[in-house]
Protein backbone atom coordinates (compact mmCIF):
# COMPACT_ATOMS: atom_id res chain seq x y z
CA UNK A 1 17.42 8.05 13.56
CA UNK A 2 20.14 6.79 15.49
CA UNK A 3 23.41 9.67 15.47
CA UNK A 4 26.05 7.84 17.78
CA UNK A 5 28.91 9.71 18.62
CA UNK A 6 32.59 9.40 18.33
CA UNK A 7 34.78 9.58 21.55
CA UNK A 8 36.64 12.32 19.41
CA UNK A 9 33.22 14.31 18.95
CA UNK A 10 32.51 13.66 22.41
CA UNK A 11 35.58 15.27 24.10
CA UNK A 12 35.40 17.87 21.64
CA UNK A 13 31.83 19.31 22.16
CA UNK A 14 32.92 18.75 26.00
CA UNK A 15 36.53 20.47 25.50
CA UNK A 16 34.60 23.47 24.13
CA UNK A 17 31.66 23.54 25.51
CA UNK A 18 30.96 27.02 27.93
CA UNK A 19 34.24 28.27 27.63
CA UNK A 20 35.86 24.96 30.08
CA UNK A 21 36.81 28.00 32.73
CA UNK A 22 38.91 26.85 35.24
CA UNK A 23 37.15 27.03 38.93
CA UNK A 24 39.55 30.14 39.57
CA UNK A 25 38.84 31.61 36.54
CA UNK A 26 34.87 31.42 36.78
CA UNK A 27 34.94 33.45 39.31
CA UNK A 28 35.94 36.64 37.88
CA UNK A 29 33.84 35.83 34.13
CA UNK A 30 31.13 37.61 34.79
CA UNK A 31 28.06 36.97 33.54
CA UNK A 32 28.51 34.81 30.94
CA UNK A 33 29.56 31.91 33.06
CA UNK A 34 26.76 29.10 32.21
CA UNK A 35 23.81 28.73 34.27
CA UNK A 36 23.03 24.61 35.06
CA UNK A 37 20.09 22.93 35.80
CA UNK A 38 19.91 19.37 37.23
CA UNK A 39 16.08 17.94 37.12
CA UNK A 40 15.36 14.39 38.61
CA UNK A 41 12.76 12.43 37.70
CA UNK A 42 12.01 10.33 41.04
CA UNK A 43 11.93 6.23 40.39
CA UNK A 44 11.95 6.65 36.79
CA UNK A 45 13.76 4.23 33.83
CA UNK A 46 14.19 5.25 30.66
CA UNK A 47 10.47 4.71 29.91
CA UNK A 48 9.67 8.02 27.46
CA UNK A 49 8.83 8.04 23.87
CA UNK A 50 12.39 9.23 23.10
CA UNK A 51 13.77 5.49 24.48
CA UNK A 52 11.22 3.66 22.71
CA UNK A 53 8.53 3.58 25.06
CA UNK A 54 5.52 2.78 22.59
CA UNK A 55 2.64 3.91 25.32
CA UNK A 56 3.67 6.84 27.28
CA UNK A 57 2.94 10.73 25.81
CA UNK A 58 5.87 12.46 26.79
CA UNK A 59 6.28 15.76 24.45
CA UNK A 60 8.53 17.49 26.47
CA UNK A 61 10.88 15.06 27.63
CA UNK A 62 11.25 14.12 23.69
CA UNK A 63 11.90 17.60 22.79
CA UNK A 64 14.58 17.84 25.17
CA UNK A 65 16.21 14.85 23.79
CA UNK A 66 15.99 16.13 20.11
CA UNK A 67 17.35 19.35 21.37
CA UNK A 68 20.28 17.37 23.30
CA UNK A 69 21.95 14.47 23.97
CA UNK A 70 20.41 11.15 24.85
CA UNK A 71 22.41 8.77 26.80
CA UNK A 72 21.17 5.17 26.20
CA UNK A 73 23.52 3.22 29.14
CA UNK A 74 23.36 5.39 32.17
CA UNK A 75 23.17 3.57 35.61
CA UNK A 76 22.67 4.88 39.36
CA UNK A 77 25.20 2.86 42.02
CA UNK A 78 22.03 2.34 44.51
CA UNK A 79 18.51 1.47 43.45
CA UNK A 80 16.88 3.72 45.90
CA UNK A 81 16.53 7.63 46.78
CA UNK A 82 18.83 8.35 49.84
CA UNK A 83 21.86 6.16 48.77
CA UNK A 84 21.49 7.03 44.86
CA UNK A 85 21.42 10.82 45.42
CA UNK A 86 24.02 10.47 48.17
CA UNK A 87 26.56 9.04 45.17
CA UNK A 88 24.70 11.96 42.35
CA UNK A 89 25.44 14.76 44.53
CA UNK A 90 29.11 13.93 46.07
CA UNK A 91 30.26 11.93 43.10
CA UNK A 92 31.25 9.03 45.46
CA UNK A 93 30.43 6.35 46.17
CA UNK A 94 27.61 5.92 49.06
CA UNK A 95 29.37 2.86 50.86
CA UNK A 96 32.81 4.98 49.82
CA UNK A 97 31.35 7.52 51.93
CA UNK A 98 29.39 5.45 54.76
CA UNK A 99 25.94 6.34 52.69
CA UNK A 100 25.04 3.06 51.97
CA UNK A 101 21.95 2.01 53.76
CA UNK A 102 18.77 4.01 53.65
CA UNK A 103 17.91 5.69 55.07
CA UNK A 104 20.41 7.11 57.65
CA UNK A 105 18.70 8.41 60.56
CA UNK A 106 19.11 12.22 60.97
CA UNK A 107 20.59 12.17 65.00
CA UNK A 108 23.34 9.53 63.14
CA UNK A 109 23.94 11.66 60.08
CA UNK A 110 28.03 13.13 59.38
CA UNK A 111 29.15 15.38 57.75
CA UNK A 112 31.54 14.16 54.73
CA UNK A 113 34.64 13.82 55.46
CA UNK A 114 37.39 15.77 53.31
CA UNK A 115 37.88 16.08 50.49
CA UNK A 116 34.48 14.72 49.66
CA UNK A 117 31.57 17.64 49.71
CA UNK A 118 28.33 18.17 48.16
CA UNK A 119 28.79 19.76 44.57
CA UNK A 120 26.92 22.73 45.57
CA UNK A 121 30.28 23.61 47.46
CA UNK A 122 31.74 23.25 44.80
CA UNK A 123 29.74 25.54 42.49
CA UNK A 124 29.16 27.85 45.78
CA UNK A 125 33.27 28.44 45.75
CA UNK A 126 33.22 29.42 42.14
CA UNK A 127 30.57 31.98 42.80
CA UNK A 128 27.36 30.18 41.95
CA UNK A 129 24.31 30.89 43.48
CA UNK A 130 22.81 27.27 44.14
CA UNK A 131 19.08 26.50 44.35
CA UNK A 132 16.58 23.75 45.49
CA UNK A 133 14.13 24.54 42.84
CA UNK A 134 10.63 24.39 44.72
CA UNK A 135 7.44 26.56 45.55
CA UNK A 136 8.12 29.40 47.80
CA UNK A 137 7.51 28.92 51.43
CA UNK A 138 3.79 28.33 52.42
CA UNK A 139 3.30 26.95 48.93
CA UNK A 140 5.26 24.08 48.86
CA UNK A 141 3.77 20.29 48.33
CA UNK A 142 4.33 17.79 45.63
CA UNK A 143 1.80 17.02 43.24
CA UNK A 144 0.31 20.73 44.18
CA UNK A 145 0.60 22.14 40.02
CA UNK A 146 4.03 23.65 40.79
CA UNK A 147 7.38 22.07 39.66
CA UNK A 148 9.24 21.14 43.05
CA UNK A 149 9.35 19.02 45.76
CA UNK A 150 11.81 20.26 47.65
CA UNK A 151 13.52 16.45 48.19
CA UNK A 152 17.20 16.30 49.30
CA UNK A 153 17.46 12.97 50.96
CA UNK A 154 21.06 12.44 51.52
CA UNK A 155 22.42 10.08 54.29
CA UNK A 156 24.97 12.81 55.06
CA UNK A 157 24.71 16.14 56.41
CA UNK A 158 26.05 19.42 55.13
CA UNK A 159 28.96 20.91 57.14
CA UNK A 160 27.16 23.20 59.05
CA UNK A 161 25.04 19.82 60.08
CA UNK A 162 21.53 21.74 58.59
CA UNK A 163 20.06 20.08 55.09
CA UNK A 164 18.66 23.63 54.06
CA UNK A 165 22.41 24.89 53.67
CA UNK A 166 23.50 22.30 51.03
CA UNK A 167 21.13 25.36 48.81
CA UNK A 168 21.70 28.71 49.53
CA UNK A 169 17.75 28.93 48.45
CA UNK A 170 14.63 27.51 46.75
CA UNK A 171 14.29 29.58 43.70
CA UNK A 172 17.21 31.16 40.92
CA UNK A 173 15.02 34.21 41.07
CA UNK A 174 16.49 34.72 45.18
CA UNK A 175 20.19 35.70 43.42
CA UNK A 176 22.50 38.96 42.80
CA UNK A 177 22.22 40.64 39.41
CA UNK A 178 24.23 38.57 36.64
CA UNK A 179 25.15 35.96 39.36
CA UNK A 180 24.95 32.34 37.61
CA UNK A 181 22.85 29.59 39.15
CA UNK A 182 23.17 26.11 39.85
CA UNK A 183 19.73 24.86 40.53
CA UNK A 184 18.76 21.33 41.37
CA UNK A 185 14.94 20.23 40.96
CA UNK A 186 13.46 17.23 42.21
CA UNK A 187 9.76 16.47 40.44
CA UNK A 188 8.36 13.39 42.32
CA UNK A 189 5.23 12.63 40.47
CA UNK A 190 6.28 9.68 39.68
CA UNK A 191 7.32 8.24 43.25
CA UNK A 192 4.97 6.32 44.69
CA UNK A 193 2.26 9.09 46.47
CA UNK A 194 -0.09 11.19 45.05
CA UNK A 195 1.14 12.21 41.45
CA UNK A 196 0.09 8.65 40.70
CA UNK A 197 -3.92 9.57 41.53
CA UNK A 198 -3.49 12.63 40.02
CA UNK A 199 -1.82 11.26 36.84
CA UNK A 200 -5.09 8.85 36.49
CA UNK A 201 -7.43 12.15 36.72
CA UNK A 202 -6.57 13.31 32.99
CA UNK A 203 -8.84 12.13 29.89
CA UNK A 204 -8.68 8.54 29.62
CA UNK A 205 -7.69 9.08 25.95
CA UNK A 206 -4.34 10.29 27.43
CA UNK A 207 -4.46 6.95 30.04
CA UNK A 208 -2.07 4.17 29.14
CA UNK A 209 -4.38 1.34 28.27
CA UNK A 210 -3.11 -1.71 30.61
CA UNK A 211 -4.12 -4.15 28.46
CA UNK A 212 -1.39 -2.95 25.30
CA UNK A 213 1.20 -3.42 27.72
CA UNK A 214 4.09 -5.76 26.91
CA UNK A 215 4.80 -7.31 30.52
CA UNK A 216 8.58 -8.92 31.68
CA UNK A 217 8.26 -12.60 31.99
CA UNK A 218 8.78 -11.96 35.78
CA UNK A 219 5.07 -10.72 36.66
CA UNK A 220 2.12 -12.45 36.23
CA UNK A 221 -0.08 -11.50 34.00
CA UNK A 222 -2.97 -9.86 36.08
CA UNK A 223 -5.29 -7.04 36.08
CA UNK A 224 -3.76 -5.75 39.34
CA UNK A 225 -0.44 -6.11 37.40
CA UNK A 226 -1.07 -4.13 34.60
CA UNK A 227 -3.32 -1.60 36.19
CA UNK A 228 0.13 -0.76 38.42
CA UNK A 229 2.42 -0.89 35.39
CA UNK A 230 0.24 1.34 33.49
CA UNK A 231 -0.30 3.76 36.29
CA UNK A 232 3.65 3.90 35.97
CA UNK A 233 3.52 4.91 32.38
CA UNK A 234 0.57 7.32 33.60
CA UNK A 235 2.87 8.99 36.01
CA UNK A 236 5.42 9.60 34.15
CA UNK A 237 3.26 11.25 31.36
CA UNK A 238 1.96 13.64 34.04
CA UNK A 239 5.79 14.48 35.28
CA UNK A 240 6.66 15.51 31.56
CA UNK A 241 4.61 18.27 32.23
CA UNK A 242 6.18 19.26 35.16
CA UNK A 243 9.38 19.40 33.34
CA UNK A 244 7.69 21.16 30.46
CA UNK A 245 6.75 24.32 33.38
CA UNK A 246 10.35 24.34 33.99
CA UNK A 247 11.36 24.52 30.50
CA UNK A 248 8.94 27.18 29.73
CA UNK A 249 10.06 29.38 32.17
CA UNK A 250 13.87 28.86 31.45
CA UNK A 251 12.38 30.42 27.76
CA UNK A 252 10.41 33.39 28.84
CA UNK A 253 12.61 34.25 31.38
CA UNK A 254 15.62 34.59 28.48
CA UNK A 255 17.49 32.09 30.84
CA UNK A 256 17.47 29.16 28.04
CA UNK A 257 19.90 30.56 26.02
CA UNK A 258 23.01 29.82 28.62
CA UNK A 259 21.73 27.35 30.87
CA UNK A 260 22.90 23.62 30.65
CA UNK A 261 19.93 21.34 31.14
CA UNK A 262 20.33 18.27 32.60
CA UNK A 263 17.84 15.31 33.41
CA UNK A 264 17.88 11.87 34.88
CA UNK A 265 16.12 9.86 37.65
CA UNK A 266 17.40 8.90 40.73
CA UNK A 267 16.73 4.80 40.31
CA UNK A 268 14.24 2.70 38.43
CA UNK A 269 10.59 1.71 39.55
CA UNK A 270 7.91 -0.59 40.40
CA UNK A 271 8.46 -4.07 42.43
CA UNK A 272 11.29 -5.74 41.35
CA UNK A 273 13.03 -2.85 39.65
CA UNK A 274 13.31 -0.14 42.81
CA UNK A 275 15.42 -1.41 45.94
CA UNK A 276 16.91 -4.20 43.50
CA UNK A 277 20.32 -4.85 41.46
CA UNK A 278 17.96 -5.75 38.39
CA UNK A 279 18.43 -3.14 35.43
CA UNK A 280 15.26 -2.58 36.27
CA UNK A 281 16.52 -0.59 39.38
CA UNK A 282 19.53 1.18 38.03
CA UNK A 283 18.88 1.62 34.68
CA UNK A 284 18.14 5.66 34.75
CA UNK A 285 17.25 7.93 31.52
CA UNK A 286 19.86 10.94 31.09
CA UNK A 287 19.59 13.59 28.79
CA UNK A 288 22.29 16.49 28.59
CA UNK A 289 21.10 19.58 26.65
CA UNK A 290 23.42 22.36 25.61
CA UNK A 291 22.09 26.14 25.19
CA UNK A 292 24.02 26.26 21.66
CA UNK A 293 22.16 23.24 20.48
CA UNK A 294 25.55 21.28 19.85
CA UNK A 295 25.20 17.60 19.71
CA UNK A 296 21.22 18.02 18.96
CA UNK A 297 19.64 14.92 18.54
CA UNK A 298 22.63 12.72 19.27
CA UNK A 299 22.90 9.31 20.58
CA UNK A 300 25.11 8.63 23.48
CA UNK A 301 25.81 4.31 24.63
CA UNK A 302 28.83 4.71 26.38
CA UNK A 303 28.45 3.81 30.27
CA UNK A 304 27.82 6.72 32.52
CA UNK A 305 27.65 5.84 36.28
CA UNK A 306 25.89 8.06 38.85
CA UNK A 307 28.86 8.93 40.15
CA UNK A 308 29.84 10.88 37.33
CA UNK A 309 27.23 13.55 37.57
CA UNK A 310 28.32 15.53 40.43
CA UNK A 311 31.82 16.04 38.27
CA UNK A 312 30.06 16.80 34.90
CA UNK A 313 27.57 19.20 36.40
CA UNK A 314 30.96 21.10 37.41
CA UNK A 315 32.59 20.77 34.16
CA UNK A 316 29.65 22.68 32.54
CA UNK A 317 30.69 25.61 34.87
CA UNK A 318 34.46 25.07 33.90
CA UNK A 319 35.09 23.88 37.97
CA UNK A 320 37.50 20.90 38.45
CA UNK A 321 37.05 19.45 42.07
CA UNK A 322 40.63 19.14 43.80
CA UNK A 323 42.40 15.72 43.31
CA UNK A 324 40.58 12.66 44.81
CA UNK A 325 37.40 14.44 45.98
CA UNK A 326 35.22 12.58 43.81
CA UNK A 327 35.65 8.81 41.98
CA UNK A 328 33.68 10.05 39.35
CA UNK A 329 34.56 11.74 36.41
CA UNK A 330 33.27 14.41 33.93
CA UNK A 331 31.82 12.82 31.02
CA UNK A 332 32.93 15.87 28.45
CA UNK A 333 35.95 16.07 30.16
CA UNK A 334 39.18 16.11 27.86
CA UNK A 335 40.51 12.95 30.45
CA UNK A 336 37.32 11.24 29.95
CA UNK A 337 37.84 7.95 29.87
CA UNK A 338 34.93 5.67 28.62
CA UNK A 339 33.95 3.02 31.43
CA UNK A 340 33.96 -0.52 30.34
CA UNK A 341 31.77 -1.40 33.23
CA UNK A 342 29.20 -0.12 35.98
CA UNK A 343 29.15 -0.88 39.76
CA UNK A 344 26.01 -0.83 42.02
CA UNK A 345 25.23 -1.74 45.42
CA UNK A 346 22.05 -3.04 47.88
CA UNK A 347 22.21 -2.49 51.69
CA UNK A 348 19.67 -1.79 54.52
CA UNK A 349 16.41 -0.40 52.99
CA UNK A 350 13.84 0.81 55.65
CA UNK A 351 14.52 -2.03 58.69
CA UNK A 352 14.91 -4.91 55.79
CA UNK A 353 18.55 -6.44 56.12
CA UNK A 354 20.35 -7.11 53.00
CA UNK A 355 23.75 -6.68 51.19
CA UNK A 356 24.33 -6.80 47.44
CA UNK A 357 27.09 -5.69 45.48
CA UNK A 358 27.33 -6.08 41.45
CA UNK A 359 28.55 -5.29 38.51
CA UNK A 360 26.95 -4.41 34.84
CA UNK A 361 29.29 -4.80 31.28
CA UNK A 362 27.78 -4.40 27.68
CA UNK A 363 26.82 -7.60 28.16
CA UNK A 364 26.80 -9.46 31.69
CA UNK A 365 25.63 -8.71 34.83
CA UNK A 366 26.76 -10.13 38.29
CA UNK A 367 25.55 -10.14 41.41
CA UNK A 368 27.02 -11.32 44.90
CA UNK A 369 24.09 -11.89 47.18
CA UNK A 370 25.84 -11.86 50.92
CA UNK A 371 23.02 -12.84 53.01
CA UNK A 372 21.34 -15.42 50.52
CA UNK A 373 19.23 -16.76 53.58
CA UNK A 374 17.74 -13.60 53.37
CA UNK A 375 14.73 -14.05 50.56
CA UNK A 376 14.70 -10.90 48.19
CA UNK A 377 10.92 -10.23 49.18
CA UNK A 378 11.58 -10.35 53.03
CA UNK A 379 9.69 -7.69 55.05
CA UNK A 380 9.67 -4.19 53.86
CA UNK A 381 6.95 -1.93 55.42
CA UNK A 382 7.26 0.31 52.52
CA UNK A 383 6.45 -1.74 50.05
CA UNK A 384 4.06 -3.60 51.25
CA UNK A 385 2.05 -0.48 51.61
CA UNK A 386 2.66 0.64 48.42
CA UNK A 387 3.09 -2.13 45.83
CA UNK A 388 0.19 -3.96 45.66
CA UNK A 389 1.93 -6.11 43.14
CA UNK A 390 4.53 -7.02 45.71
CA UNK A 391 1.83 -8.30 48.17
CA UNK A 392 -0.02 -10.29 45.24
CA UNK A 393 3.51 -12.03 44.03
CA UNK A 394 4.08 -13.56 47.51
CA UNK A 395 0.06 -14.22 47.85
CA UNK A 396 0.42 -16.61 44.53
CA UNK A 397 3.83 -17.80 45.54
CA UNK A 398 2.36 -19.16 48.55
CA UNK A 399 -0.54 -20.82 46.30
CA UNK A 400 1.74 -22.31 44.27
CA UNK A 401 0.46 -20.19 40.89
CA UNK A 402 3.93 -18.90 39.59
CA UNK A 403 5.80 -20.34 36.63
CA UNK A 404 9.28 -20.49 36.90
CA UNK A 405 10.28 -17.09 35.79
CA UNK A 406 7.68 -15.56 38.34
CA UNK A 407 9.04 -17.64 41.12
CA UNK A 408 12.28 -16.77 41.03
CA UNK A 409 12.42 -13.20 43.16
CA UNK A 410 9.86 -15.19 46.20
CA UNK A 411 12.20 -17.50 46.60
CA UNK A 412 12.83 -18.57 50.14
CA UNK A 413 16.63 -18.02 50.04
CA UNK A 414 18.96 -15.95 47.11
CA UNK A 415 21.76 -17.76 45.25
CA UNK A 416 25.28 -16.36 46.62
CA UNK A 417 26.06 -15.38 42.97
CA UNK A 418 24.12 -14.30 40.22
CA UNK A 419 24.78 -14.06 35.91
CA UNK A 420 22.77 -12.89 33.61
CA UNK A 421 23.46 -12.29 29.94
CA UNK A 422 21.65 -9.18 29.22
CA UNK A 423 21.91 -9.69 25.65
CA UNK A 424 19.46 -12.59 25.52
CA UNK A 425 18.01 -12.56 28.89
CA UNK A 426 17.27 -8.49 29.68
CA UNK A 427 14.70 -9.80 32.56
CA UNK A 428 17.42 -11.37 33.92
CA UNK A 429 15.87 -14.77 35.05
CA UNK A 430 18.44 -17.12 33.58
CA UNK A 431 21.40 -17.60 36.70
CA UNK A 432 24.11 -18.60 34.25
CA UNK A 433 26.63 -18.78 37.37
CA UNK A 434 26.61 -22.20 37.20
CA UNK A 435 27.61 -22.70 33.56
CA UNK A 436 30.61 -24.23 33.04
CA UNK A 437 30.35 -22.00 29.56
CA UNK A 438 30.70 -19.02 31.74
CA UNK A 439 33.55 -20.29 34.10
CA UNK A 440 35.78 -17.28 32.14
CA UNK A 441 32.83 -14.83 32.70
CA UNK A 442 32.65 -15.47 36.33
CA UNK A 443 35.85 -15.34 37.86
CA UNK A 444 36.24 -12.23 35.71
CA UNK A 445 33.10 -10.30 37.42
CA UNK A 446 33.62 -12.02 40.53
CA UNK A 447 37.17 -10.23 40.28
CA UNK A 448 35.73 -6.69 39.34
CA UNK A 449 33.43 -6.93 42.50
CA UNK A 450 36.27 -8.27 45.15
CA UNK A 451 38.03 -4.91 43.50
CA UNK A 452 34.89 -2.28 44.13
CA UNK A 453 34.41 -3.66 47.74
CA UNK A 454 38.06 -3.73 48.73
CA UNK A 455 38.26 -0.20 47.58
CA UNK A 456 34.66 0.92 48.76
CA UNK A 457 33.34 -0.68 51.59
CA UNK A 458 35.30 0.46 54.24
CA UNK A 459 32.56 2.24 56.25
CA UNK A 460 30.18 -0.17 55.24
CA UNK A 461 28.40 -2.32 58.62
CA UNK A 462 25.31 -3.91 58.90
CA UNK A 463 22.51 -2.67 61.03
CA UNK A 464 20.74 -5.71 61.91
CA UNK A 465 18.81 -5.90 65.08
CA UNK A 466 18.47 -9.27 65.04
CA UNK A 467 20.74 -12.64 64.62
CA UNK A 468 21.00 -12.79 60.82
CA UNK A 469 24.55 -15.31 61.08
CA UNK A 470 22.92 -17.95 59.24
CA UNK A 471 22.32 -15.81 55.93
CA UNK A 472 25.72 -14.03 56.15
CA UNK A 473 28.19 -14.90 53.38
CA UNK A 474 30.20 -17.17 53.80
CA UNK A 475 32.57 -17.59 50.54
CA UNK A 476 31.75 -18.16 46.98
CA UNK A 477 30.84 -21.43 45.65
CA UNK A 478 33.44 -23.68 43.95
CA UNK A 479 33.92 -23.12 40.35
CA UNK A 480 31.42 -24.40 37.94
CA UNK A 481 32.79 -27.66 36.82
């Protein structure tokens, strides 16, 4: 049953929880400063049993949320690994922070500039030891039957210019006596790769049967389709027992009873959802578990942005990041202030061109497309190889065998703006932007989004090697009549 929770409640359980040591303090506590776990489930939505996913067998995921919190309107700022997780672990912005496009190549990789820095400096400072949670060395792999991949994928580099020193090592097990932890795991089974054989190699009775499936108006209703939709579902099913290992060994290594345990993905999945403004891109599960079981089984809608991670992983250790060092803020934090409003942003992916920026309410979401020349299924490598769902929408769109709904994303060339009312249209296929009904709306979003990018996009360029002038944006329409 549904528990929501009062802002009051909220700050509260936040106010309290762990103690709230200041940075300075935490690090002369002792040992009974909070250990904190951050687990991402790669290209994942909130698709488990605990969000209403009717299909998908996900005990331990569940449990977690019964144990915890369950946030129902969290959102990433980028739809895609290196930019997402650039904004989760500074609590930035990535085109604040020149993190935008993905990915960055390594020889063209900075360090961040101050007072930006990855939050395991933060936790580092106050004493932490801080861990990328993955098989020892020799042993590591993905989808290998150990928790772990390893994955940073940041477009920045640490300030020694060396990914392996954002962690000072792979495993909590590597720190002093009594020293807390900080460790950040990454299970990828459900990227794109092997976990999704691997998920299809357990009894069929566990397989999501692609026919039950309840597809968005968007796809076309295929066997190749569903087969890729339900090998999503699969996937994930086979990651909750990755998380379960970690869980486990939280509990018989007596580390459950004062560790935080956090979980979200990094963006959404599958063809339209990853690389794309659609909530099917940024909408992102997040589930906060305390080791006192306060807040059990509550229900969380307020908006959390990515950006607010980094600063709440901190709070849990009682460490406030100086002034201005991060735009995000810590979600139990007695200044918490509820967001009315999400922003998220598209730009390079792989070699494919493209710039988005956009803007989610309760109710409305609006896109600026700034190279609509630029079709939304243009050449991308990636998925093309790995989407065969992408490769069969543009196969029918050229056959002329997509209904209007379908059609929309292989369209030739991308409105400049887009509105959608989530409320009645959550597969976002009816552009309301040029309603005169929604003349108010408009202006209003357009506003919020001239705001984000006058304040965020300084170090944001484009990386096109070829002419792209005639997609470039020009200026907004005129105002719907």
């Amino acid at each position: 049953m549904r528990n929501p929770v009062s802002r009051r409640s909220l700050l509260e359980a936040g106010a309290s929880a762990l103690g709230a040591l200041t940075g300075a303090q935490a690090q002369n506590s002792g040992a009974n400063r909070p250990n904190v776990l951050y687990v991402i489930l790669e290209d994942s939505g909130p698709n488990f049993g605990c969000y209403g996913e009717p299909l998908v067998r996900t005990p331990n995921i569940d449990r977690l949320a019964a144990q915890g919190m369950r946030f129902t309107h969290a959102f990433c700022t980028a739809p895609v690994c290196s930019a997402s997780r650039s904004a989760l672990m500074s609590g930035r912005y990535q085109t604040n922070i020149g993190a935008h496009n993905h990915r960055t190549w390594d020889w063209n990789k900075k360090p961040l500039a101050a007072p930006a820095r990855h939050v395991c400096d933060w936790f580092r400072d106050a004493g932490y030891f801080t861990c990328n949670l993955q098989p020892p060395p020799g042993k590591r792999g993905g989808a290998n039957g150990a928790a772990g991949a390893g994955k940073i994928d940041l477009n920045f580099h640490s300030n020694m210019r060396n990914q392996a020193q954002f962690f000072d090592g792979y495993d909590w097990n590597q720190r002093k006596e009594d020293q807390p932890f900080f460790a950040h795991i990454t299970i990828i089974e459900t990227h794109k790769g092997p976990g999704w054989t691997i998920a299809r190699q357990r009894p069929k009775a566990e397989l999501v049967d692609p026919e039950k499936l309840k597809l968005a108006s968007y796809y076309p209703d295929t066997p190749v389709v569903r087969d890729e939709c339900a090998n999503y579902l699969d996937a994930i099913a086979l990651s909750d027992g990755y998380l379960g290992q970690v869980l486990a060994r939280l509990e018989a290594e007596g580390l459950a009873k004062n560790t935080v345990v956090v979980v979200s993905s990094d963006h959404g999945p599958l063809f339209r959802g990853k690389q794309f403004l659609y909530d099917g891109g940024i909408h992102i599960p997040l589930l906060v578990r305390f080791p006192d079981g306060r807040r059990a089984g509550a229900v969380e809608d307020r908006f959390v942005s990515g950006i607010d991670i980094a600063p709440t992983l901190l709070g849990f250790a009682g460490i406030r990041p100086a002034a201005g060092a991060m735009q995000g803020q810590d979600i139990f934090g007695a200044a918490y202030d509820p967001r009315p409003h999400v922003f998220v942003a598209r730009d390079r992916m792989d070699t494919s061109i493209d710039r988005m920026r956009g803007v989610r309410t309760r109710q409305f979401k609006y896109i600026r497309n700034y190279l609509p020349a630029v079709p939304y299924m243009q050449h991308n490598e990636y998925k093309e190889q790995n989407y065969p769902t992408w490769n069969l929408v543009k196969e029918l769109a050229k056959q002329g065998r997509l209904n209007r709904e379908q059609a929309l994303f292989a369209a030739a060339e991308k409105p400049i703006e887009e509105l959608y009312d989530i409320q009645t249209d959550p597969d976002e296929v009816r552009n309301l932007a040029g309603d005169p009904a929604q003349r108010d709306t408009l202006k209003r979003l357009r506003g919020l989004v001239d705001g984000f990018v006058a304040e965020n996009d300084g170090l944001v360029r484009f990386e096109d090697p070829v002419d792209i002038s005639r997609g470039c944006y020009r200026h907004l329409p005129e105002d719907p009549a």
